[in-house]
PDB file of N, CA and C in Angstrom:
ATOM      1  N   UNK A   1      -6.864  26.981 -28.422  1.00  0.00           N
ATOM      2  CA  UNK A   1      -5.652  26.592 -27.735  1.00  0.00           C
ATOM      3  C   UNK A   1      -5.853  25.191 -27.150  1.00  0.00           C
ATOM      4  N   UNK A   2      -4.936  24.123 -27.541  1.00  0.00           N
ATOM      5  CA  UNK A   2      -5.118  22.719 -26.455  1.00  0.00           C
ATOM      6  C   UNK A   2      -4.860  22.761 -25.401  1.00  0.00           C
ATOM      7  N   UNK A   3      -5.766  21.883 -24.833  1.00  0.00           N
ATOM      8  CA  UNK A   3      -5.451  21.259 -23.430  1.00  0.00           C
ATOM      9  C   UNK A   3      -4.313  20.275 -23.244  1.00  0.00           C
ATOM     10  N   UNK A   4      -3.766  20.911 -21.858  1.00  0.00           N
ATOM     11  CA  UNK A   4      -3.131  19.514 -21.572  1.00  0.00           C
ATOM     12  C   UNK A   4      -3.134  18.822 -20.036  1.00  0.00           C
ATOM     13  N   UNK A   5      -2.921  17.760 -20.432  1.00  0.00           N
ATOM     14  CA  UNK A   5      -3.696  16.477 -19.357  1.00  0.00           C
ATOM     15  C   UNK A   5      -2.661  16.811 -18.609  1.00  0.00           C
ATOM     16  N   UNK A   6      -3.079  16.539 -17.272  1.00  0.00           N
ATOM     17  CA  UNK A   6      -1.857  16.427 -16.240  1.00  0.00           C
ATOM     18  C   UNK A   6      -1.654  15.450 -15.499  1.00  0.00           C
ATOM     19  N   UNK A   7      -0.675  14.651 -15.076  1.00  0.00           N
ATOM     20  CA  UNK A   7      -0.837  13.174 -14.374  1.00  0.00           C
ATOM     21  C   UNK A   7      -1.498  13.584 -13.058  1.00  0.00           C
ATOM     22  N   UNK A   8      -1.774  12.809 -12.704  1.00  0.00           N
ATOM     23  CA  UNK A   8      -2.556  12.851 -10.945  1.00  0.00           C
ATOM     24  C   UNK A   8      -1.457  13.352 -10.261  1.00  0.00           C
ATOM     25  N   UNK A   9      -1.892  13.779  -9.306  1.00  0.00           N
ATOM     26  CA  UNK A   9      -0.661  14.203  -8.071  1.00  0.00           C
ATOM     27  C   UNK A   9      -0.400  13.042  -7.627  1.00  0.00           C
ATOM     28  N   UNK A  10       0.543  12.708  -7.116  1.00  0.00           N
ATOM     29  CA  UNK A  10       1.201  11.345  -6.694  1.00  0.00           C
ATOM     30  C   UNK A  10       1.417  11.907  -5.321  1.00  0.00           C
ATOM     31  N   UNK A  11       1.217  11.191  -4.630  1.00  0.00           N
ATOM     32  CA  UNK A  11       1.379  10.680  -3.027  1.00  0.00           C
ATOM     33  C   UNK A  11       1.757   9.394  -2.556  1.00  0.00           C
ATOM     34  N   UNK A  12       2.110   9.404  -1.105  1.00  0.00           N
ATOM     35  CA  UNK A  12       1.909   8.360  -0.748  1.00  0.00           C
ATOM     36  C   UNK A  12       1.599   7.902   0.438  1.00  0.00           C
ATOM     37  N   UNK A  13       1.450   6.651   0.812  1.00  0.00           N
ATOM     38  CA  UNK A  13       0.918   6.395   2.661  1.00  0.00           C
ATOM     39  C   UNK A  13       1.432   5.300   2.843  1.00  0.00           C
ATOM     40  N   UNK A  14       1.989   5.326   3.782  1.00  0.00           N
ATOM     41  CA  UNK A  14       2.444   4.420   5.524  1.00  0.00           C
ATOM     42  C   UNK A  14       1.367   3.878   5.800  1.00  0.00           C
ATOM     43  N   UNK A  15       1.513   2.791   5.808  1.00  0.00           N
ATOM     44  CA  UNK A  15      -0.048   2.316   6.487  1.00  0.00           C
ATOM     45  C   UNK A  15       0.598   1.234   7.745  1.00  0.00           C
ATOM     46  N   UNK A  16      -0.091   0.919   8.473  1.00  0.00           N
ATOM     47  CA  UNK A  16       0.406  -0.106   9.944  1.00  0.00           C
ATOM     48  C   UNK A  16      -0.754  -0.544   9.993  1.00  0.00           C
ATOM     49  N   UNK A  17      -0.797  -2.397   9.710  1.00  0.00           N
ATOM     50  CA  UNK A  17      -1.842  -3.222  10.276  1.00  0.00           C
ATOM     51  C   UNK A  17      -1.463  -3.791  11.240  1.00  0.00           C
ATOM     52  N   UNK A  18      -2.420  -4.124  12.278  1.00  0.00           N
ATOM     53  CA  UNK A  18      -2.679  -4.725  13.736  1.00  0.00           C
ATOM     54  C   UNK A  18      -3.835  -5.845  13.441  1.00  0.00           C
ATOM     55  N   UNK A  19      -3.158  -6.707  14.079  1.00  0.00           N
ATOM     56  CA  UNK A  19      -4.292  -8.177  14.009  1.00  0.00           C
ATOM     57  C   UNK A  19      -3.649  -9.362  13.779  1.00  0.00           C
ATOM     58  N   UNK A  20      -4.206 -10.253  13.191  1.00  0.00           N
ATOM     59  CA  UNK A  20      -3.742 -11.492  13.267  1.00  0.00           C
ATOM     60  C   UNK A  20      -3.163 -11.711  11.002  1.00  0.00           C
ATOM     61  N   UNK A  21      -2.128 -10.704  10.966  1.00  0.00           N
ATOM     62  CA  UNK A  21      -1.202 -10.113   9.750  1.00  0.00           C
ATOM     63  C   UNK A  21      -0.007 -10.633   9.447  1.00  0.00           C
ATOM     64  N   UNK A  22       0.855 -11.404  10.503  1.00  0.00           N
ATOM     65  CA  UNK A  22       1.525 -11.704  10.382  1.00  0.00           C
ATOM     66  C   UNK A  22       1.801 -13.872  10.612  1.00  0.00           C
ATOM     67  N   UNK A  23       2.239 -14.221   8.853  1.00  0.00           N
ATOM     68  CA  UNK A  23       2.302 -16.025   9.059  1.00  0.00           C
ATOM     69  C   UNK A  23       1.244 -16.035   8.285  1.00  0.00           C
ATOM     70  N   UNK A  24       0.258 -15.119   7.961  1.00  0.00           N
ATOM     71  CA  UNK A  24      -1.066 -15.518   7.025  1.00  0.00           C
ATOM     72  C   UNK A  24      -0.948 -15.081   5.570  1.00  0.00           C
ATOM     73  N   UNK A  25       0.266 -14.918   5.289  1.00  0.00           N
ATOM     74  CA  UNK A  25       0.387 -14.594   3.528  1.00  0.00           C
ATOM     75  C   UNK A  25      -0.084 -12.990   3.255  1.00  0.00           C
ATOM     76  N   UNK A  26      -0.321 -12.391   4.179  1.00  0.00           N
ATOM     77  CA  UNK A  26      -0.613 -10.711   3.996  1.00  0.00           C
ATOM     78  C   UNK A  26       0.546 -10.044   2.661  1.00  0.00           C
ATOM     79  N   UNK A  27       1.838 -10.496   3.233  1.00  0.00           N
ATOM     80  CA  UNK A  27       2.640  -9.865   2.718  1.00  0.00           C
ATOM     81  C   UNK A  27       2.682 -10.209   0.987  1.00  0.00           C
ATOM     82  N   UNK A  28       2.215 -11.357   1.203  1.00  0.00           N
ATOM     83  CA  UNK A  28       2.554 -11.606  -0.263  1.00  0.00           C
ATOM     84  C   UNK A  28       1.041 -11.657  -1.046  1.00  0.00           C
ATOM     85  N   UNK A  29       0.225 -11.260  -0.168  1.00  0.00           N
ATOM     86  CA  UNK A  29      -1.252 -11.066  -1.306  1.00  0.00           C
ATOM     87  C   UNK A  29      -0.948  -9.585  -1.554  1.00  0.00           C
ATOM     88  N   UNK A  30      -0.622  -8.855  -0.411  1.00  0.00           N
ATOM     89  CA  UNK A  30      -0.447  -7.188  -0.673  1.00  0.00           C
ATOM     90  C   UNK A  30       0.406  -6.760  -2.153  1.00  0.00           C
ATOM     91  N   UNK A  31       1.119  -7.629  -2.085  1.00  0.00           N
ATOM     92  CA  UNK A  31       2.157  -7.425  -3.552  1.00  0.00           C
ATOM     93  C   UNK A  31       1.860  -8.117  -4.274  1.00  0.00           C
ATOM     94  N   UNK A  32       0.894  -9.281  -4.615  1.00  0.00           N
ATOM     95  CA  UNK A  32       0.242  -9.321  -5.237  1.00  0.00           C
ATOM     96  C   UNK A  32      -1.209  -8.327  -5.894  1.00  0.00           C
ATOM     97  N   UNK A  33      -1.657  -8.038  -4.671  1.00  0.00           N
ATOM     98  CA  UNK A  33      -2.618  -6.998  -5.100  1.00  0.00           C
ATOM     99  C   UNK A  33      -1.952  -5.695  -5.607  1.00  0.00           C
ATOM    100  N   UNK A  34      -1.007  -5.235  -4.897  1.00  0.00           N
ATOM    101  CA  UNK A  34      -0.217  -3.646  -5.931  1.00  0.00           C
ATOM    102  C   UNK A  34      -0.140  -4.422  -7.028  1.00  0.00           C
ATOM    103  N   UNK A  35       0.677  -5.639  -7.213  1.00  0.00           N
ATOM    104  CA  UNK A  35       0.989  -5.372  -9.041  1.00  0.00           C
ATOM    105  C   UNK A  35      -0.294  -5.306 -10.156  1.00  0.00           C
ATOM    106  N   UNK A  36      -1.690  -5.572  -9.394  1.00  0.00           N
ATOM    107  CA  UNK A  36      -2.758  -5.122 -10.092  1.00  0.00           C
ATOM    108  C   UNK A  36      -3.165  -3.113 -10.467  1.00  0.00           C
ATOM    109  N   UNK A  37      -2.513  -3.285  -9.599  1.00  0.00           N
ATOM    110  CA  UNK A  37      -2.812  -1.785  -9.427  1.00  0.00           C
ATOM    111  C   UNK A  37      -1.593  -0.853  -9.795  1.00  0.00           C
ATOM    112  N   UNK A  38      -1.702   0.755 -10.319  1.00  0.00           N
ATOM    113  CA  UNK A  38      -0.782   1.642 -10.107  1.00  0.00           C
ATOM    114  C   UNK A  38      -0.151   2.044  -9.121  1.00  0.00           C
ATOM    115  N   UNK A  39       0.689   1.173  -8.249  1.00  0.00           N
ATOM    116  CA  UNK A  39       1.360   1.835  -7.394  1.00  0.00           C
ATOM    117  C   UNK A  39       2.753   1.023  -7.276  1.00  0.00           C
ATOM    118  N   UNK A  40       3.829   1.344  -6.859  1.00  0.00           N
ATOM    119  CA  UNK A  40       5.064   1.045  -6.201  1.00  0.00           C
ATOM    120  C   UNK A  40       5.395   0.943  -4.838  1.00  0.00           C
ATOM    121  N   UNK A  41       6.299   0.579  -4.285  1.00  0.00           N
ATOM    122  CA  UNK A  41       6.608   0.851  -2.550  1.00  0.00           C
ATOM    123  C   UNK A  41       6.870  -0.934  -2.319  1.00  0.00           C
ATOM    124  N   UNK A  42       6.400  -0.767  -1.146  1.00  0.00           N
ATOM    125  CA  UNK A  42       6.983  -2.737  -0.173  1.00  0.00           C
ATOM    126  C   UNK A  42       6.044  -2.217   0.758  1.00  0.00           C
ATOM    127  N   UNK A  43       6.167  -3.911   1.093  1.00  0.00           N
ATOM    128  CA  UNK A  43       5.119  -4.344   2.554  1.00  0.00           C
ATOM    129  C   UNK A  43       6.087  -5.177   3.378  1.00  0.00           C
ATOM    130  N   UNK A  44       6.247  -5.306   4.344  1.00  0.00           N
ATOM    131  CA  UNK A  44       7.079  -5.506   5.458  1.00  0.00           C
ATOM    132  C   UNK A  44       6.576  -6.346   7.103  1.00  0.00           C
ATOM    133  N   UNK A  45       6.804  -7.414   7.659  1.00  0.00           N
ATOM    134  CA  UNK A  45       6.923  -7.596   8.931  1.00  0.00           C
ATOM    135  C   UNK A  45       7.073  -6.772   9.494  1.00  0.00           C
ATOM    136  N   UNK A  46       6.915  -6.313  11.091  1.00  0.00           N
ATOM    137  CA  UNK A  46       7.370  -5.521  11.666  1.00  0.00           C
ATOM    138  C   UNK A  46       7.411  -6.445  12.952  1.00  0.00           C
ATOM    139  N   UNK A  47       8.775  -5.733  14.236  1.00  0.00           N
ATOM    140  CA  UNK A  47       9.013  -7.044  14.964  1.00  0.00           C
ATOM    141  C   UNK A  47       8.176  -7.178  16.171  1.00  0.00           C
ATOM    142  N   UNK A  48       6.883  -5.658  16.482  1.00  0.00           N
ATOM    143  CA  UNK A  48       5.771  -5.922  17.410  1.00  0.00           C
ATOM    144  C   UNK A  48       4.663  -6.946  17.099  1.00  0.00           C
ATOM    145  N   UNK A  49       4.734  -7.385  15.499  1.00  0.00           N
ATOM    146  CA  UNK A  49       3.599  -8.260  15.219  1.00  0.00           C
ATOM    147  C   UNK A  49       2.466  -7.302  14.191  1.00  0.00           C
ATOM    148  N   UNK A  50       2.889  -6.296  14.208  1.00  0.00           N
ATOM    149  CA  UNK A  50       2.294  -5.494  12.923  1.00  0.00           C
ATOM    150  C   UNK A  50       2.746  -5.646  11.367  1.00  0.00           C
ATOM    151  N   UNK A  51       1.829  -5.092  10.338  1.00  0.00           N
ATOM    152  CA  UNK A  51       2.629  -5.277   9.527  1.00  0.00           C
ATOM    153  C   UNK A  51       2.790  -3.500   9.098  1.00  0.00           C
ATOM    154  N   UNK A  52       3.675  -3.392   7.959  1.00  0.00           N
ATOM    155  CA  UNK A  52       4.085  -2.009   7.726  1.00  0.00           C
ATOM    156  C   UNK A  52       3.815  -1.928   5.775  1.00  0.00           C
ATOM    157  N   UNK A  53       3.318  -0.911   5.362  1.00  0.00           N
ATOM    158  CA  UNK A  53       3.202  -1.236   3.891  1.00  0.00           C
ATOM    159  C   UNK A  53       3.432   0.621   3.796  1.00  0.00           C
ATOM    160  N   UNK A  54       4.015   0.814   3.152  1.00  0.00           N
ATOM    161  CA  UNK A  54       4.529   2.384   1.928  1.00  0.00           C
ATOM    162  C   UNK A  54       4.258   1.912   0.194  1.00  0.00           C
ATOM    163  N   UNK A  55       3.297   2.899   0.117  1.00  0.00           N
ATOM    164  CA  UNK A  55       3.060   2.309  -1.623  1.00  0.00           C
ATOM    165  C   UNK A  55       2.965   4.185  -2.157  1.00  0.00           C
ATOM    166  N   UNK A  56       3.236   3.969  -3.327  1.00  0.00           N
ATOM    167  CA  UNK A  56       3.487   5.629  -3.726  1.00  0.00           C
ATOM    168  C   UNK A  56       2.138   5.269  -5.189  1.00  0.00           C
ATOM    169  N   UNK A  57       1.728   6.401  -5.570  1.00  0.00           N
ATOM    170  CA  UNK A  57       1.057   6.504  -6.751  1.00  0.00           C
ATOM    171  C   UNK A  57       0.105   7.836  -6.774  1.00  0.00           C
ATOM    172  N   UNK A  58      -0.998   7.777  -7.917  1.00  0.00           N
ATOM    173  CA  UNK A  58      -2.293   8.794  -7.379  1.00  0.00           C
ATOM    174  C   UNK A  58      -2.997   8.563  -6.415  1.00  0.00           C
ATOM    175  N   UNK A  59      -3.429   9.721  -5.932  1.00  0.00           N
ATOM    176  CA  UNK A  59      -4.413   9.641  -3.943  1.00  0.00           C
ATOM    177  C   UNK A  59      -5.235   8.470  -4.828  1.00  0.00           C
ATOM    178  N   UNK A  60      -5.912   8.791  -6.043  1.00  0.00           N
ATOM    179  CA  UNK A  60      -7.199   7.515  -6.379  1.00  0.00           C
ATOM    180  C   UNK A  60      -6.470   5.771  -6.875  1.00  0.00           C
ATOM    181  N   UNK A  61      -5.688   6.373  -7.198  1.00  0.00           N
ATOM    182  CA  UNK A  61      -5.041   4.508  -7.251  1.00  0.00           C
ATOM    183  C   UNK A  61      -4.658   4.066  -5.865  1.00  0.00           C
ATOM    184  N   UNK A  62      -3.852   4.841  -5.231  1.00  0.00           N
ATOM    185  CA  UNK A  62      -3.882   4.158  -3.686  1.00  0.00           C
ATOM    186  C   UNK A  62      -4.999   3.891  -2.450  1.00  0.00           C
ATOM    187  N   UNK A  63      -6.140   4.841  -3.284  1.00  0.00           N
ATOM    188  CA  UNK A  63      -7.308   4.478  -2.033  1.00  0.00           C
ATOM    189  C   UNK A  63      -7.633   3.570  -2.650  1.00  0.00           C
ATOM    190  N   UNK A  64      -7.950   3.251  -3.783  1.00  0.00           N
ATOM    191  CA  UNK A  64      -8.566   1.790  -4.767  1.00  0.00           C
ATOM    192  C   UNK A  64      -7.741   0.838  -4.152  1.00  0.00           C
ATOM    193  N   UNK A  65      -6.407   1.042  -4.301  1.00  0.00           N
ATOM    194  CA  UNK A  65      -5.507  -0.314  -3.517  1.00  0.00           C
ATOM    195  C   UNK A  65      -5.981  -0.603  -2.474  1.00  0.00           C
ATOM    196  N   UNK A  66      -5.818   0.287  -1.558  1.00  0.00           N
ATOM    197  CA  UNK A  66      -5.987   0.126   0.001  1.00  0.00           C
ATOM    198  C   UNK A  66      -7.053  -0.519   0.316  1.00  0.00           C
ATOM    199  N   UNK A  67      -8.298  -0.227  -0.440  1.00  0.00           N
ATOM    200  CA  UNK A  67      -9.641  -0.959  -0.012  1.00  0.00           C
ATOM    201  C   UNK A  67      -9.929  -2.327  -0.503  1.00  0.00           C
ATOM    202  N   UNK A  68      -8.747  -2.527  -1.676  1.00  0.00           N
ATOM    203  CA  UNK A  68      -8.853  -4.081  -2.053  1.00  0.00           C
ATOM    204  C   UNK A  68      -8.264  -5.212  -1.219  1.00  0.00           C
ATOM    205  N   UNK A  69      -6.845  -4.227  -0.607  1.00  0.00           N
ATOM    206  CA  UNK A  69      -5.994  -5.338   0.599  1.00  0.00           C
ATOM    207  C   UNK A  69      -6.899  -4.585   1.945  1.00  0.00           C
ATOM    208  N   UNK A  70      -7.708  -3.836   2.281  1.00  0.00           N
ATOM    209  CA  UNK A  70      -8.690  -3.763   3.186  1.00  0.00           C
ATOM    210  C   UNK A  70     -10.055  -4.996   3.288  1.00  0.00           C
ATOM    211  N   UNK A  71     -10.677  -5.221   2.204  1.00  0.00           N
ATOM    212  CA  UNK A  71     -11.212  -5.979   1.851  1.00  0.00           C
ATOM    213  C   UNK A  71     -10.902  -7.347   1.960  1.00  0.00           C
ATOM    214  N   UNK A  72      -9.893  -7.947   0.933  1.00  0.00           N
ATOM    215  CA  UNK A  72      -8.992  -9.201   1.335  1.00  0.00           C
ATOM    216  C   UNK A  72      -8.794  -9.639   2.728  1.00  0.00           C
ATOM    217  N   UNK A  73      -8.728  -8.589   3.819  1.00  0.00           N
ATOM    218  CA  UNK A  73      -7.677  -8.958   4.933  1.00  0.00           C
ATOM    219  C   UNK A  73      -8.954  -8.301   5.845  1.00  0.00           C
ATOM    220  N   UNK A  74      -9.920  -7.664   5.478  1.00  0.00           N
ATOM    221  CA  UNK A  74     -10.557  -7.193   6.629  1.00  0.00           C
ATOM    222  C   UNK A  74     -11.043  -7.829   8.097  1.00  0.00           C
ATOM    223  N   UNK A  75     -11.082  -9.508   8.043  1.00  0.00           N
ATOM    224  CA  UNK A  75     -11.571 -10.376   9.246  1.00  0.00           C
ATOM    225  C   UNK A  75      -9.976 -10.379   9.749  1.00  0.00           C
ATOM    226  N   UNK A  76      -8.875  -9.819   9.269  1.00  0.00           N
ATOM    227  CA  UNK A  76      -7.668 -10.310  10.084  1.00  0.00           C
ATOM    228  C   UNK A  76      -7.137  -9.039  10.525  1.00  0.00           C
ATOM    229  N   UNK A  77      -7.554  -7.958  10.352  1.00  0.00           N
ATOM    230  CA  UNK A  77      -6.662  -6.624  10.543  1.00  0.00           C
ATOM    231  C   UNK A  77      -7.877  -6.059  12.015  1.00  0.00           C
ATOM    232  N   UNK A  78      -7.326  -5.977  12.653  1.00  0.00           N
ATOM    233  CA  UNK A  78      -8.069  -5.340  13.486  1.00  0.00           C
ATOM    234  C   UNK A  78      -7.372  -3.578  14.422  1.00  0.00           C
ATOM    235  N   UNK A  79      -6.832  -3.210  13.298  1.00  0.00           N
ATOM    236  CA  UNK A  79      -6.552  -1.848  13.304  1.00  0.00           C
ATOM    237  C   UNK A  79      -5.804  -1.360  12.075  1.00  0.00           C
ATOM    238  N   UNK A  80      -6.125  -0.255  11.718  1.00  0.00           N
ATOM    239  CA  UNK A  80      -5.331  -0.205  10.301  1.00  0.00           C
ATOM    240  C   UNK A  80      -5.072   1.506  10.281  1.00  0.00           C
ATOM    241  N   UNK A  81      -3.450   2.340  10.466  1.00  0.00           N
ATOM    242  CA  UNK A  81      -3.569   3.369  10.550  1.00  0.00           C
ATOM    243  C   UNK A  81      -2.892   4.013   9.335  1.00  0.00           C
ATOM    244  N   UNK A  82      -3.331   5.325   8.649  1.00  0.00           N
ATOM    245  CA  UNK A  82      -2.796   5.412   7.089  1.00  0.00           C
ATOM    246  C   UNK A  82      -2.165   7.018   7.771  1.00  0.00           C
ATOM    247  N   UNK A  83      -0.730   7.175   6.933  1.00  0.00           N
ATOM    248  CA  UNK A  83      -0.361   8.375   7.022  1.00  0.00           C
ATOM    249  C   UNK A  83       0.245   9.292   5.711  1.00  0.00           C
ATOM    250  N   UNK A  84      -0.771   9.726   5.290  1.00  0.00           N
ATOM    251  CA  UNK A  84      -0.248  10.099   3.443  1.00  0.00           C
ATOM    252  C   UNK A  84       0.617  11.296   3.925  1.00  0.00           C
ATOM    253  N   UNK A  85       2.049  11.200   2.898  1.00  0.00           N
ATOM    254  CA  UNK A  85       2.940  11.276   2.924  1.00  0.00           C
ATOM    255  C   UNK A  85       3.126  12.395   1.505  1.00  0.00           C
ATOM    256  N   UNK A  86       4.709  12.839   1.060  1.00  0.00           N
ATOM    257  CA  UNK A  86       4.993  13.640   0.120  1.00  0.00           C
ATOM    258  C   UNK A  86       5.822  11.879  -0.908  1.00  0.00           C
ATOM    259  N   UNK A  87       5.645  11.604  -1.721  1.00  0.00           N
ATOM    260  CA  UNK A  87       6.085  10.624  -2.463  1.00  0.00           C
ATOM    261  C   UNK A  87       7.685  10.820  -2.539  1.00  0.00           C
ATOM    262  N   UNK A  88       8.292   9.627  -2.586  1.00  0.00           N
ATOM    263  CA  UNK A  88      10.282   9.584  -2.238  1.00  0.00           C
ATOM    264  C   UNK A  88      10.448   9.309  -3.976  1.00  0.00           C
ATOM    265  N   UNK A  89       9.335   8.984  -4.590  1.00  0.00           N
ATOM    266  CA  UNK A  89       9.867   8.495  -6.192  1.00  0.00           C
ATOM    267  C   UNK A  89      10.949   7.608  -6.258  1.00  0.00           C
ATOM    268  N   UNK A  90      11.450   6.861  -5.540  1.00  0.00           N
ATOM    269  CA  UNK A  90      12.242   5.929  -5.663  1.00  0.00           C
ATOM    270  C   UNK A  90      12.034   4.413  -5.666  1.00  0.00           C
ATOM    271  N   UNK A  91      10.741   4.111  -6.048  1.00  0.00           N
ATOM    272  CA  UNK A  91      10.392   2.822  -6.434  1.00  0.00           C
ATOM    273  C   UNK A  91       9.703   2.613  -7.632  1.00  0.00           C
ATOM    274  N   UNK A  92       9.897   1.381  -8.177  1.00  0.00           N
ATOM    275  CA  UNK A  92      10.163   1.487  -9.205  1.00  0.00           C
ATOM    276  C   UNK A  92       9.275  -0.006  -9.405  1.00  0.00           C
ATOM    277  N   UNK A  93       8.925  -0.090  -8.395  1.00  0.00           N
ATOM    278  CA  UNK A  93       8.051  -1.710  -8.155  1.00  0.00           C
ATOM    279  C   UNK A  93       7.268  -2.084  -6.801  1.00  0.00           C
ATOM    280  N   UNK A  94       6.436  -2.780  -6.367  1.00  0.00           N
ATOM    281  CA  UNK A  94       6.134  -2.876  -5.357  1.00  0.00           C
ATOM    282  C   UNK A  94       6.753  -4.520  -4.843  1.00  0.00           C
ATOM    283  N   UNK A  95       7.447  -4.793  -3.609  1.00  0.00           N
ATOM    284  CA  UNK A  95       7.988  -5.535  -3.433  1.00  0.00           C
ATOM    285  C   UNK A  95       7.698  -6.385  -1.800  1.00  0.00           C
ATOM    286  N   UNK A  96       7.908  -7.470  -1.265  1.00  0.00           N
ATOM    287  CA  UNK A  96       7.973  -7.344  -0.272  1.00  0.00           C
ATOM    288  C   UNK A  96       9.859  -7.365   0.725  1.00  0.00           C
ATOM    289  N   UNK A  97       9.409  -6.737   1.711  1.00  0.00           N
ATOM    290  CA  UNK A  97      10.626  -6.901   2.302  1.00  0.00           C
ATOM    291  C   UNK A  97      10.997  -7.523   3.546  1.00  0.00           C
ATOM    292  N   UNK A  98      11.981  -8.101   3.567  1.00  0.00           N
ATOM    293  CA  UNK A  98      11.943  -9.476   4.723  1.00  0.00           C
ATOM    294  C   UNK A  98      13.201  -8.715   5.583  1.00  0.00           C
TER     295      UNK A  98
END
């Protein structure tokens, strides 16, 4: 009898950076870095001075993401909180939003 493959479970996470994130191009390396990667969602300003990012995909493509814009940004983020989520499937790209 064959096997059959099953896609990854798809999730997703809220993430909120704190630090010096906002005016330093975060937003637009972050969406640069998703379009390397399997995932969809936006990254966002937020008006306390945080930034806000929702990206949907597999738990292993989004922790791979996360640690590359963790990495990139790690001397500027000085708090970073993740809240995995049930996926909205309604993106279709990763974008930023102003």
């Amino acid at each position: 009898m064959p096997t059959t493959q099953l896609a990854p479970p798809t999730v997703a996470a809220l993430v909120y950076y704190t630090g010096r994130v906002q005016g330093v191009g975060f937003r637009a390396t972050a969406a640069d870095i998703a379009r390397s990667h399997d995932v969809t969602g936006w990254v966002k300003n937020l008006p306390d001075g945080r930034v806000s990012l929702f990206a949907e995909g597999s738990r292993e493509e989004l922790e791979v993401f996360l640690r590359v814009v963790r990495k990139q940004w790690g001397g500027h983020v000085h708090a970073e909180s993740v809240d995995w989520q049930a996926p909205t499937g309604r993106f279709h790209s990763f974008d930023v939003v102003r």
